[in-house]
Protein backbone atom coordinates (compact mmCIF):
# COMPACT_ATOMS: atom_id res chain seq x y z
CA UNK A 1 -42.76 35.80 24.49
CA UNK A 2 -40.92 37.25 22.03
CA UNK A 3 -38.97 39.85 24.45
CA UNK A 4 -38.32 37.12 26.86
CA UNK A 5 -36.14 35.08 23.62
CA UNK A 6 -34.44 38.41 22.13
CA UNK A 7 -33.47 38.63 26.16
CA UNK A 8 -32.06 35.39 26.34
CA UNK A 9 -30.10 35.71 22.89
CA UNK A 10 -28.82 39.23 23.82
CA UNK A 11 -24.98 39.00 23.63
CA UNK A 12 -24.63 35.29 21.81
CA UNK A 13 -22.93 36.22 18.75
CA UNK A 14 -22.26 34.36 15.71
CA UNK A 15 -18.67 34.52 16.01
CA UNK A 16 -18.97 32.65 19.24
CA UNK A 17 -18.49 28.92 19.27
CA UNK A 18 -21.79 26.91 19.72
CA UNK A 19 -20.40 26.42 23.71
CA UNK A 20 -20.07 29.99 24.49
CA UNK A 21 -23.37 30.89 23.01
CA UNK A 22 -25.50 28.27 24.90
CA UNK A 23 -23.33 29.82 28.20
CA UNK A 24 -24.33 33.17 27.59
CA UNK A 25 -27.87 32.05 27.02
CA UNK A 26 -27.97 30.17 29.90
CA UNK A 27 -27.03 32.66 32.16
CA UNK A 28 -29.09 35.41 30.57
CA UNK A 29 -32.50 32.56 30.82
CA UNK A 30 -31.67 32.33 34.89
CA UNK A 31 -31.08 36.02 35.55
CA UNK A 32 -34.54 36.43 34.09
CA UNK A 33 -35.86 33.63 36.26
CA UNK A 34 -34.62 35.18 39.32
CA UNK A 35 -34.63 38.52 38.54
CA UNK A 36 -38.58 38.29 37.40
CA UNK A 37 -39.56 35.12 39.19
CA UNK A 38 -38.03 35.62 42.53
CA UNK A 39 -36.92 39.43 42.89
CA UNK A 40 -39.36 41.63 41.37
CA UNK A 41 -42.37 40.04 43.17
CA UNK A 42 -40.34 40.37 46.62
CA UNK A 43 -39.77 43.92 45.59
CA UNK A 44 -44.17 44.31 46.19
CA UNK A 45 -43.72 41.89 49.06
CA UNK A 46 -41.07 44.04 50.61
CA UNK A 47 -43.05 47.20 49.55
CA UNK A 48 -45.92 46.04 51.61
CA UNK A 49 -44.72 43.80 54.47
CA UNK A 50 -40.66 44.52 55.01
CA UNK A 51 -40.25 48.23 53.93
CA UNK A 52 -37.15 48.52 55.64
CA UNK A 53 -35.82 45.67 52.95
CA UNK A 54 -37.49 46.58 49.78
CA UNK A 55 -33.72 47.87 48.48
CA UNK A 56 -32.65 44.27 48.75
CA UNK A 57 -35.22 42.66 45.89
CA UNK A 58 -34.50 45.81 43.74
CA UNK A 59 -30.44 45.76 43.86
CA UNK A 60 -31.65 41.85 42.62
CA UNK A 61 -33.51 43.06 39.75
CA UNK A 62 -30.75 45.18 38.68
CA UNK A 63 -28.31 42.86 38.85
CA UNK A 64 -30.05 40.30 37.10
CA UNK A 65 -30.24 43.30 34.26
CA UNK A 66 -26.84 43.87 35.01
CA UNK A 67 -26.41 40.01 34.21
CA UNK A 68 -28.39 40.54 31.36
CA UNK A 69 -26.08 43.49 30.23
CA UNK A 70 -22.45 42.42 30.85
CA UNK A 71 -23.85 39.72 28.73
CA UNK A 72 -24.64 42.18 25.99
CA UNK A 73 -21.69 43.51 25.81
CA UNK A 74 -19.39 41.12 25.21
CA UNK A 75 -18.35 40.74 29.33
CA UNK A 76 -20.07 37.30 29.63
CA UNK A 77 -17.21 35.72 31.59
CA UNK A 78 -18.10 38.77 34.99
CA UNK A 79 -22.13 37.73 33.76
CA UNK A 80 -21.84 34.46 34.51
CA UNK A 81 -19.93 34.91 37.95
CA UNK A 82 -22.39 37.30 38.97
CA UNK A 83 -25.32 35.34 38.72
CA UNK A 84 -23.21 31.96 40.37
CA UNK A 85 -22.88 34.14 43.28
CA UNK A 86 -24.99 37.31 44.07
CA UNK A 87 -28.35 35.80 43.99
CA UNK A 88 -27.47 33.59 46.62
CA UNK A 89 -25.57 36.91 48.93
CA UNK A 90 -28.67 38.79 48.08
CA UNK A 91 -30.93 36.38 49.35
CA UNK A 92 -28.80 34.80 52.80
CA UNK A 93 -28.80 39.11 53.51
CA UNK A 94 -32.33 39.10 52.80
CA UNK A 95 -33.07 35.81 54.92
CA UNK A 96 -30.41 37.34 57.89
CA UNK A 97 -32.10 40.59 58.05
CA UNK A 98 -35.80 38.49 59.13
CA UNK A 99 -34.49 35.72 60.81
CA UNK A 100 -34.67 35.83 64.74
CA UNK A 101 -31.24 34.83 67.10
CA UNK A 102 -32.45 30.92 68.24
CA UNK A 103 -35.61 30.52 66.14
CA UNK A 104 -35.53 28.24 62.74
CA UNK A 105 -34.92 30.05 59.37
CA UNK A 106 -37.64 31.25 57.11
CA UNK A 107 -38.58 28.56 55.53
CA UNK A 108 -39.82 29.70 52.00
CA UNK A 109 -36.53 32.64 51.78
CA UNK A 110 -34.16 29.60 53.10
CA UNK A 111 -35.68 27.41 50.39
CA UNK A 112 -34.98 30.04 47.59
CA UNK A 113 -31.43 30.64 49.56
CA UNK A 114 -30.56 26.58 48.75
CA UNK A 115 -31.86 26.70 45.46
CA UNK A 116 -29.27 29.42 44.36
CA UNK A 117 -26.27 27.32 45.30
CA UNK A 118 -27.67 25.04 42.29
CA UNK A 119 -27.15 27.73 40.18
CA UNK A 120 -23.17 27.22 39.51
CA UNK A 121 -24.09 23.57 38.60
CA UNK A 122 -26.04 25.10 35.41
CA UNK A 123 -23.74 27.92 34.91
CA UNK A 124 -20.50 26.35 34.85
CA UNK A 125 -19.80 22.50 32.95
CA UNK A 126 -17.58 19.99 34.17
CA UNK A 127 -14.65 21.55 31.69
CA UNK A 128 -14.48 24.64 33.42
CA UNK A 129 -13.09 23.28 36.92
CA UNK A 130 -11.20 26.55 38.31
CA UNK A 131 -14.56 29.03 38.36
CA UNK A 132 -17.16 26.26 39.47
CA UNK A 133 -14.97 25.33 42.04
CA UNK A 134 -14.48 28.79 43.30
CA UNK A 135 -18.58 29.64 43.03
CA UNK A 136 -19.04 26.52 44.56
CA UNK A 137 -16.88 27.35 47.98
CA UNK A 138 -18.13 30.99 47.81
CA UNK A 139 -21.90 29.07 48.23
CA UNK A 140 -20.98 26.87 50.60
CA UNK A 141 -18.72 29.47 52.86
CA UNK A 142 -21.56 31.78 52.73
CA UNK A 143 -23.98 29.40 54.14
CA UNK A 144 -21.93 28.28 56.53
CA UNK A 145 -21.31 31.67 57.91
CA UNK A 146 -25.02 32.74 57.95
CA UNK A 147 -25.23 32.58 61.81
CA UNK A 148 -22.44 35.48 61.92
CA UNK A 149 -24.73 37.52 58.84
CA UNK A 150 -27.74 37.14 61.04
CA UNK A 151 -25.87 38.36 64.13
CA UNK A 152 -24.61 41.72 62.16
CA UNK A 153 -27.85 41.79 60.17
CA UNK A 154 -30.64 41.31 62.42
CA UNK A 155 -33.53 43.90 62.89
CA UNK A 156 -36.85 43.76 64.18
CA UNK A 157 -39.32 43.22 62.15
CA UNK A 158 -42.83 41.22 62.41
CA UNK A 159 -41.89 37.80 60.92
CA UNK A 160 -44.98 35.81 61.51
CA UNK A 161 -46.74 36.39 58.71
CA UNK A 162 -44.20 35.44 56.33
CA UNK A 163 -43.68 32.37 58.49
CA UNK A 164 -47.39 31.37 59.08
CA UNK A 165 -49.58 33.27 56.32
CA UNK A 166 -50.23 33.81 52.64
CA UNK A 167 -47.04 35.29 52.64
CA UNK A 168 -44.97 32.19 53.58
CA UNK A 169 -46.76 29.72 51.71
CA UNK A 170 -46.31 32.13 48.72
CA UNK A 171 -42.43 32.24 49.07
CA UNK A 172 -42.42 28.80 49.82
CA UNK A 173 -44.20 28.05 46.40
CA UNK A 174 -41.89 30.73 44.38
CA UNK A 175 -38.88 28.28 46.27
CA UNK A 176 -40.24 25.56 45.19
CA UNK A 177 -41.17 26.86 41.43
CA UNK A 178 -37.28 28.22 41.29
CA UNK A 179 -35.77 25.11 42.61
CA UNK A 180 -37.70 23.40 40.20
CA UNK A 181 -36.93 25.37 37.33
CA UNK A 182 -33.01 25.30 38.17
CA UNK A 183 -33.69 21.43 38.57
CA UNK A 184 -35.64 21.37 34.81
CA UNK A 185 -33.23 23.19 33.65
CA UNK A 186 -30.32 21.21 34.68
CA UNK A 187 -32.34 18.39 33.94
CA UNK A 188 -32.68 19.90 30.56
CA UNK A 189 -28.75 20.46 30.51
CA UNK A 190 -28.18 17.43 31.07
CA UNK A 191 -30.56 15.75 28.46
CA UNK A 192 -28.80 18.01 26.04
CA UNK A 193 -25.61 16.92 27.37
CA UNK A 194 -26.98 12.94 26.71
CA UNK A 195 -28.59 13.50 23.71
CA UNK A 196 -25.42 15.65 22.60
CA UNK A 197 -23.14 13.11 24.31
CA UNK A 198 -25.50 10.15 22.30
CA UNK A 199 -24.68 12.14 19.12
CA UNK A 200 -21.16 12.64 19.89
CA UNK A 201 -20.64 9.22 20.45
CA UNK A 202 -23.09 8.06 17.08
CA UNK A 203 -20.83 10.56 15.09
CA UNK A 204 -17.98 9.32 16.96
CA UNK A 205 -18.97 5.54 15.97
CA UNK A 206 -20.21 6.67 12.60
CA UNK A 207 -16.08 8.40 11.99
CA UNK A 208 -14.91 5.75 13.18
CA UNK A 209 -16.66 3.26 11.09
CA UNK A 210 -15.85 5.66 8.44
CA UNK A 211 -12.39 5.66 9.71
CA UNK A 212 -12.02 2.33 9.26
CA UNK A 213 -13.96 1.62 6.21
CA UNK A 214 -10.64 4.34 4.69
CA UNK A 215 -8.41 2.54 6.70
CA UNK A 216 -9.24 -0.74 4.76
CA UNK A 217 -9.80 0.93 1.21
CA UNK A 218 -6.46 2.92 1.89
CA UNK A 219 -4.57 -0.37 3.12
CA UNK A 220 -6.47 -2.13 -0.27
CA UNK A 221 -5.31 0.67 -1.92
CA UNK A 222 -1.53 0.38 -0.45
CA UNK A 223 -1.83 -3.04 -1.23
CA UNK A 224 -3.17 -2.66 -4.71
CA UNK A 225 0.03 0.01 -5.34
CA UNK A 226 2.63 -2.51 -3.70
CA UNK A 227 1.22 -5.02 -5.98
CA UNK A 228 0.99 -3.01 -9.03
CA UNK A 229 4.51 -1.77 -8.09
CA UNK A 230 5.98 -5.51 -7.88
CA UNK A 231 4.08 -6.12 -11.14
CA UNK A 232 5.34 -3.54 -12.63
CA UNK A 233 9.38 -4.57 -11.08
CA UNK A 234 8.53 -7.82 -12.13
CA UNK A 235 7.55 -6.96 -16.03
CA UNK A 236 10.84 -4.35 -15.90
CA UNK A 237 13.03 -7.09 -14.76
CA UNK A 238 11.52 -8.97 -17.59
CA UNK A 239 12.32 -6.76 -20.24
CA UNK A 240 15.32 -6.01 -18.92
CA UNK A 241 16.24 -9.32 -19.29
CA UNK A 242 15.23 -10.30 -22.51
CA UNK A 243 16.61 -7.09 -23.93
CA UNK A 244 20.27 -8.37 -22.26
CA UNK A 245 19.50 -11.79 -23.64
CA UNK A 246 18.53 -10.96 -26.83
CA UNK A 247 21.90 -9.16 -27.41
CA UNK A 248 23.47 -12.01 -25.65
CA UNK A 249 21.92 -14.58 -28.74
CA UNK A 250 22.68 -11.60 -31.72
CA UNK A 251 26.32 -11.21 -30.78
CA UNK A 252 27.56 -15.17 -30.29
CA UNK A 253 27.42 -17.14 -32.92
CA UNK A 254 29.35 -20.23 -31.62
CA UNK A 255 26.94 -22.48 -29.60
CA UNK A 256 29.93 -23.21 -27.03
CA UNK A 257 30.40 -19.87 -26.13
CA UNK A 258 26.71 -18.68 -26.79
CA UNK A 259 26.15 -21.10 -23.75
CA UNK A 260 28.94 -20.39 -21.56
CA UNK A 261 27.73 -16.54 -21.72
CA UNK A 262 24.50 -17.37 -21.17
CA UNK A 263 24.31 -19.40 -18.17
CA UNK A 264 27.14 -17.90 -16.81
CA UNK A 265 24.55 -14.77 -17.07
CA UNK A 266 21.54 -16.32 -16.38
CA UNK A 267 21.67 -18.22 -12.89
CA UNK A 268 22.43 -15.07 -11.45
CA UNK A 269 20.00 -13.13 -13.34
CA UNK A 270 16.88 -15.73 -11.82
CA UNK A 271 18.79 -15.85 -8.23
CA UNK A 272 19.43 -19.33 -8.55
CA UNK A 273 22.17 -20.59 -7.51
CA UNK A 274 23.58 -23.50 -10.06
CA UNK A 275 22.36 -24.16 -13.90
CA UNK A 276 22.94 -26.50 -16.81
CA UNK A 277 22.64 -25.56 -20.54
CA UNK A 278 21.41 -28.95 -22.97
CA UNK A 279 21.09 -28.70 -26.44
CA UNK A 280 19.61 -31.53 -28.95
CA UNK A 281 22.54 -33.30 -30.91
CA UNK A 282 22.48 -36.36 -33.16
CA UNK A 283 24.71 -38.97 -34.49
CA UNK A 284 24.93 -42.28 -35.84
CA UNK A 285 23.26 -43.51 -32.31
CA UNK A 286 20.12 -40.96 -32.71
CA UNK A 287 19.20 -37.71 -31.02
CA UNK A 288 19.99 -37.27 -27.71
CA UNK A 289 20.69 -34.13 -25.16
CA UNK A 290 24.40 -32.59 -24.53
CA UNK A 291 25.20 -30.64 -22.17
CA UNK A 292 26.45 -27.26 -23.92
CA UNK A 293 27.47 -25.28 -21.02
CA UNK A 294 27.12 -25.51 -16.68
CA UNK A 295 27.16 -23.35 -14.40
CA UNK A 296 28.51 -23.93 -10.49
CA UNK A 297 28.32 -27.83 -11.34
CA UNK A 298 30.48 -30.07 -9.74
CA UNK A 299 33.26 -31.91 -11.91
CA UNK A 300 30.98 -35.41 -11.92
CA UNK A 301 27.88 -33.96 -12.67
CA UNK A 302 30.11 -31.72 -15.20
CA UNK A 303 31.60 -34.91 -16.82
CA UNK A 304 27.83 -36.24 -17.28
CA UNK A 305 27.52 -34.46 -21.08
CA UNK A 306 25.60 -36.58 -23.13
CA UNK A 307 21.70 -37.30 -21.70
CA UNK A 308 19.87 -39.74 -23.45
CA UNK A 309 15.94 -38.53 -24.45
CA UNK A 310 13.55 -40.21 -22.11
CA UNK A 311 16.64 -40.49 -19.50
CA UNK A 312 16.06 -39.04 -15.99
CA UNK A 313 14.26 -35.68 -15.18
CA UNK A 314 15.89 -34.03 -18.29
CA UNK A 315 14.89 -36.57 -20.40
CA UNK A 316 11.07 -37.02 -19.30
CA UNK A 317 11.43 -33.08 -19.89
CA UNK A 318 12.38 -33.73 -23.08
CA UNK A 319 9.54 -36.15 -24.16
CA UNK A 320 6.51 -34.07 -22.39
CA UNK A 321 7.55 -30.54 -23.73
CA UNK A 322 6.51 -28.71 -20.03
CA UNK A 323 8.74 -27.29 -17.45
CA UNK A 324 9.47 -29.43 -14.49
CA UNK A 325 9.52 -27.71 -11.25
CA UNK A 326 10.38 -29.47 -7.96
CA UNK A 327 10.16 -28.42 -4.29
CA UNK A 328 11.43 -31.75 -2.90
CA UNK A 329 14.60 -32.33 -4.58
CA UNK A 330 15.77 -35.78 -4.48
CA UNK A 331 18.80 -36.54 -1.97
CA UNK A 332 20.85 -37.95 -5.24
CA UNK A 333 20.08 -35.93 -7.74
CA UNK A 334 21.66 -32.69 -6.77
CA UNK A 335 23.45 -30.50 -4.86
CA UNK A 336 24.54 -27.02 -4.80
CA UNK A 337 28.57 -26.90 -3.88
CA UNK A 338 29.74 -23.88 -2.04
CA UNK A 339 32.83 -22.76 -0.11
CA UNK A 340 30.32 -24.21 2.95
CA UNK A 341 30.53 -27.72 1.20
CA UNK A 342 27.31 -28.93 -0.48
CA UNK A 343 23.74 -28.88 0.46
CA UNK A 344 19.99 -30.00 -0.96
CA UNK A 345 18.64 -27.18 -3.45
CA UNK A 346 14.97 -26.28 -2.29
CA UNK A 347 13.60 -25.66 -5.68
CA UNK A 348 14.72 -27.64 -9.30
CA UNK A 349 13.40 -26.07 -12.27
CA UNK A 350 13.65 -27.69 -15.75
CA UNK A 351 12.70 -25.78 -18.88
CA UNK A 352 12.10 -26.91 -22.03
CA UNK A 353 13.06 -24.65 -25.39
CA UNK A 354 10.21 -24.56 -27.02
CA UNK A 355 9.47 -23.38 -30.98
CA UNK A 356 6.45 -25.16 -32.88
CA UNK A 357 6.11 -27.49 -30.75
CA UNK A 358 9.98 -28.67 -31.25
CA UNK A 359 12.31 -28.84 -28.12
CA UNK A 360 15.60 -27.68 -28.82
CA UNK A 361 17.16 -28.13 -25.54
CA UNK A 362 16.85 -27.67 -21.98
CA UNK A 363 17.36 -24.86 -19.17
CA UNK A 364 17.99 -26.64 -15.50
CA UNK A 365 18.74 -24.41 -12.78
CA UNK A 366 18.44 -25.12 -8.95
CA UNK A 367 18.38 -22.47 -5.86
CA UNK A 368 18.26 -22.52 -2.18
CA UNK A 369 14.73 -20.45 -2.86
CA UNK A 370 12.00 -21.11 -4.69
CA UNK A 371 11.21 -19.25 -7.97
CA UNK A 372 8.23 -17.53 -8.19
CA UNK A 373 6.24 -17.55 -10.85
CA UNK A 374 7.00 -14.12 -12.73
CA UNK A 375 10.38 -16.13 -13.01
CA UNK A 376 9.55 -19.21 -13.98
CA UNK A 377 7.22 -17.24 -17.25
CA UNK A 378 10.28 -15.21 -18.06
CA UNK A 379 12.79 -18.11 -18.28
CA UNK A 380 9.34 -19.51 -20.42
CA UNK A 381 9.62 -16.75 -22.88
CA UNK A 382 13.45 -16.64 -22.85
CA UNK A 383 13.30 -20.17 -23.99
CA UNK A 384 11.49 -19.70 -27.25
CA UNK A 385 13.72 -16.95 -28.19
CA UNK A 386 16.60 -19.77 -27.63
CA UNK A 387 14.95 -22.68 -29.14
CA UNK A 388 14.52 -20.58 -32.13
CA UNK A 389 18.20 -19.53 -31.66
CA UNK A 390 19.58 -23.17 -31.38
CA UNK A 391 17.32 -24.19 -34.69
CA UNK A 392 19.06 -21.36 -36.41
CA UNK A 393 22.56 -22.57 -35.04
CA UNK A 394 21.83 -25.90 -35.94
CA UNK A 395 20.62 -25.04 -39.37
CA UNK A 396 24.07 -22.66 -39.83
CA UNK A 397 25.51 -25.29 -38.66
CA UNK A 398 24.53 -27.76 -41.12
CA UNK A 399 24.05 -24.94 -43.72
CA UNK A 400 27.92 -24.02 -43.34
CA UNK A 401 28.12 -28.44 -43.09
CA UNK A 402 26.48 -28.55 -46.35
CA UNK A 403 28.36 -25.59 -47.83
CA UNK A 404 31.78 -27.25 -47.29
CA UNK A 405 30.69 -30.48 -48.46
CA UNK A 406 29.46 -28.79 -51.55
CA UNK A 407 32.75 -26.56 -51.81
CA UNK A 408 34.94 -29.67 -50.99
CA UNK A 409 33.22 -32.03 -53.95
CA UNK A 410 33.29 -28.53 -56.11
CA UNK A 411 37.47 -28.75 -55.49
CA UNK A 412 37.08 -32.12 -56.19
CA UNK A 413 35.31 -31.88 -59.39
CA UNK A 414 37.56 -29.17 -60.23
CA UNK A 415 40.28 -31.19 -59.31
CA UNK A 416 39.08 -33.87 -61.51
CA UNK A 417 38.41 -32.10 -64.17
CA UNK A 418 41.59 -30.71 -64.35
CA UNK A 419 42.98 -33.83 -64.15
CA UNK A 420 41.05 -35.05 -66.68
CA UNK A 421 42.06 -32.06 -68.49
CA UNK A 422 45.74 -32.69 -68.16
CA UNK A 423 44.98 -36.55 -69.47
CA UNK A 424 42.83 -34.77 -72.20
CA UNK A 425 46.00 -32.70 -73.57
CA UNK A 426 48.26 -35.58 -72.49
CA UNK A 427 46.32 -37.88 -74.75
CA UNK A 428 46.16 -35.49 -77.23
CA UNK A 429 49.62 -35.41 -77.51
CA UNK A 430 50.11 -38.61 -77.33
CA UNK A 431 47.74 -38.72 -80.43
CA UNK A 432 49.80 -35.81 -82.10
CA UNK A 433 52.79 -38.25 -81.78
CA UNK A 434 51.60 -41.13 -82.76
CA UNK A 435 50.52 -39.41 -85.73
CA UNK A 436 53.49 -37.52 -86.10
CA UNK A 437 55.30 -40.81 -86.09
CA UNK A 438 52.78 -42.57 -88.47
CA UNK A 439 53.29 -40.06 -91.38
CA UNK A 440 57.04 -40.44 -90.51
CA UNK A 441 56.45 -44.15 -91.02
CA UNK A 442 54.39 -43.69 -93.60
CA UNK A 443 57.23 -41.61 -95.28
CA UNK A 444 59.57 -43.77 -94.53
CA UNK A 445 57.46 -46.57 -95.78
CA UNK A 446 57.19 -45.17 -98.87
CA UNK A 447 61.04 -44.32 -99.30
CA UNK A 448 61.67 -48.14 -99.25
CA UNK A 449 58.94 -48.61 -102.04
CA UNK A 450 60.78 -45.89 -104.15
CA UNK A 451 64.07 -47.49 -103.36
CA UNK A 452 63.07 -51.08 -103.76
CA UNK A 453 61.33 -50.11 -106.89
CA UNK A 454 64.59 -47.96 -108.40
CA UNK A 455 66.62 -51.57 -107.92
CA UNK A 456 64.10 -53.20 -109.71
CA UNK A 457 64.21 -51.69 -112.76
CA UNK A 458 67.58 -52.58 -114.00
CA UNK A 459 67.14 -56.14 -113.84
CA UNK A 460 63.81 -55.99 -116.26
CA UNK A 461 66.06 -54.72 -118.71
CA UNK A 462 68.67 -57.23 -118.46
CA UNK A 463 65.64 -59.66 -119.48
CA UNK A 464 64.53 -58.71 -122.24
């Protein structure tokens, strides 16, 4: 069995495409079918009962070598077209040359005749339309014109026995056993064609699952570098911004302007749309919130500085130390004034400036969106840095307070001192002159007591 496979692989090369070689195969398996099933044993038939046609079974063994050799070398295409179509020319000759004018055909060579026009079904696949179509006619044209073969064709030759004896029933089996081979063997085609068209379609399900299993993990992916890309926009507009800010709080040192800069900066900076700017103050009253610095406020809510703590959404801010963020603004609280006129913000955020657990002041900015929360932890962050800076302002503030007290009672001291100073040398003068004029009266004292005592002596002597 061995010769029959190397037959059947003659001319399949590896460079073909898995297609081509089971073609070429194909064709070489049913030129060996016919030409050693069906033509050489007619060739003995012939030999002994037709003589006049034994040419006709040998020109079908050599073309079914022929087949075998066009497939060999490398002609496969003219292979394949030969054995669609000669078989079944050699055969209706073959079958014309017995038949009689008006009697029925042989029935075992018309058998074999019908079972070649199968042969295109095996040889050629549904892809390749234009030759299958074209074998296909050829079959049918030739059997249609097999009265006209007979009448050119027709000899005289003893028929019965191939119609009645050993020798019909045997072509009539050899029919049958190449009929049913072609039909195995496109029943085999077309298992392989399931089973292939099952696998297809398995391999087909299997890439698609596949397919879809990367679709998801690439659209996780895409979704996993869009987020990763908005975190990482978010944390750079972060830094950004408390870079700017943090040059913003090292350059001012006056609070008024610190705030006007930064919430003139700011509300733009978050996308909001309006913002206010409190700071913690105290006087004789107690501690309450002012507001420093606004930002698109109208002139009333503008005029409202001083908040008092536990007051209103600012001041319950104030007492609880965490952010207040609204969705559902009430009607009178605010609203955001534009060239349009004035409508409800949709989001109110309130942030307290937080540094050990001591609020400094208040951030309150409103927007027609609402702020998400990468926002809402940066103005967080931002307002430690500017509780920390307020604390420092207010301790400058008082510091500097403090320092011009101290100066001012210094110049007063000083001023005192040389005051006291002045009355110091005043008084010492004073004493200088009062002494001066003691020992002057002193002097002069003691002039009268030499003159009174000169007059007195001349009238002791006048006594005794």
């Amino acid at each position: 069995m061995m010769w029959i496979t190397t037959l059947i692989q003659l001319g399949s090369r590896v460079e073909y495409d898995a297609p081509t070689q089971r073609k070429i195969q194909l064709s070489n398996a049913i030129a060996l079918i016919i030409g050693f099933g069906i033509a050489t044993p007619f060739v003995f038939f012939s030999y002994f009962f037709f003589p006049p046609l034994v040419h006709i079974p040998i020109v079908g063994v050599l073309v079914c070598l022929g087949i075998i050799a066009f497939n060999a070398a490398g002609a496969f295409q003219i292979g394949r077209f030969v054995v669609a179509t000669l078989p079944l020319l050699l055969a209706l000759i073959y079958e014309a040359y017995l038949a009689k004018a008006g009697e029925e055909p042989v029935t075992g060579i018309h058998m074999i005749s019908l079972s070649f026009t199968l042969v295109p079904f095996i040889i050629y696949d549904l892809r390749e339309k234009a030759p299958l179509i074209a074998t296909t006619v050829f079959s049918l044209l030739l059997l249609s014109a097999f009265s006209t073969l007979n009448a050119w064709l027709e000899i005289d030759l003893d028929t019965e026995i191939i119609r009645t004896g050993f020798l019909g029933t045997l072509s009539s089996v050899l029919a049958l056993l190449v009929g049913l081979a072609i039909v195995l063997t496109l029943a085999l085609i077309n298992r392989k064609a399931e089973n292939k068209a099952d696998a297809l379609y398995q391999a087909m399900e299997q890439r698609n699952e596949e397919l879809l299993s990367s679709q998801n993990e690439l659209e996780k992916n895409i979704q996993l570098l869009h987020h990763s890309a908005q975190e990482e926009k978010q944390r750079t507009w972060a830094t950004e911004g408390m870079a700017r800010f943090a040059h913003l709080l090292r350059e001012q040192h006056d609070l008024k302007t610190l705030g006007d800069r930064l919430i003139a900066e700011l509300v733009p900076y978050l996308g909001a749309n309006q913002g206010g700017f409190y700071s913690l103050e105290k006087d004789e009253e107690g501690a309450y919130l002012a507001l420093q610095s606004c930002y698109a406020y109208n002139r009333k809510k503008y005029l409202e500085q001083r908040i008092e703590i536990g007051e209103g959404l600012l001041g319950q801010t104030f007492l609880e130390k965490m952010p207040t963020y609204l969705t559902e603004v009430p009607a009178d609280y605010i609203n955001i004034t534009s060239g349009l006129g004035e409508a409800l913000p949709r989001a109110l955020l309130i942030m307290p400036l937080m540094h050990d657990d001591q609020v400094e002041g208040l951030i309150e900015v409103a927007s027609f969106r609402e702020f998400p929360p990468h926002v809402m932890q940066f103005l967080h962050s931002l307002g430690e840095s500017l509780a920390v800076a307020l604390r420092n302002q207010r301790i400058n503030t008082q510091t500097a307070r403090l320092l011009s007290e101290a100066t001012l009672r210094t110049q007063q001291l000083q001023e005192q001192e040389e005051e006291m100073r002045q009355n110091m040398e005043e008084l010492a003068a004073t004493q200088e002159e009062m002494q001066r004029k003691e020992e002057e009266f002193l002097k002069h004292i003691a002039t009268l007591e030499a003159q009174l005592a000169q007059k007195a002596e001349p009238e002791l002597v006048l006594e005794y």
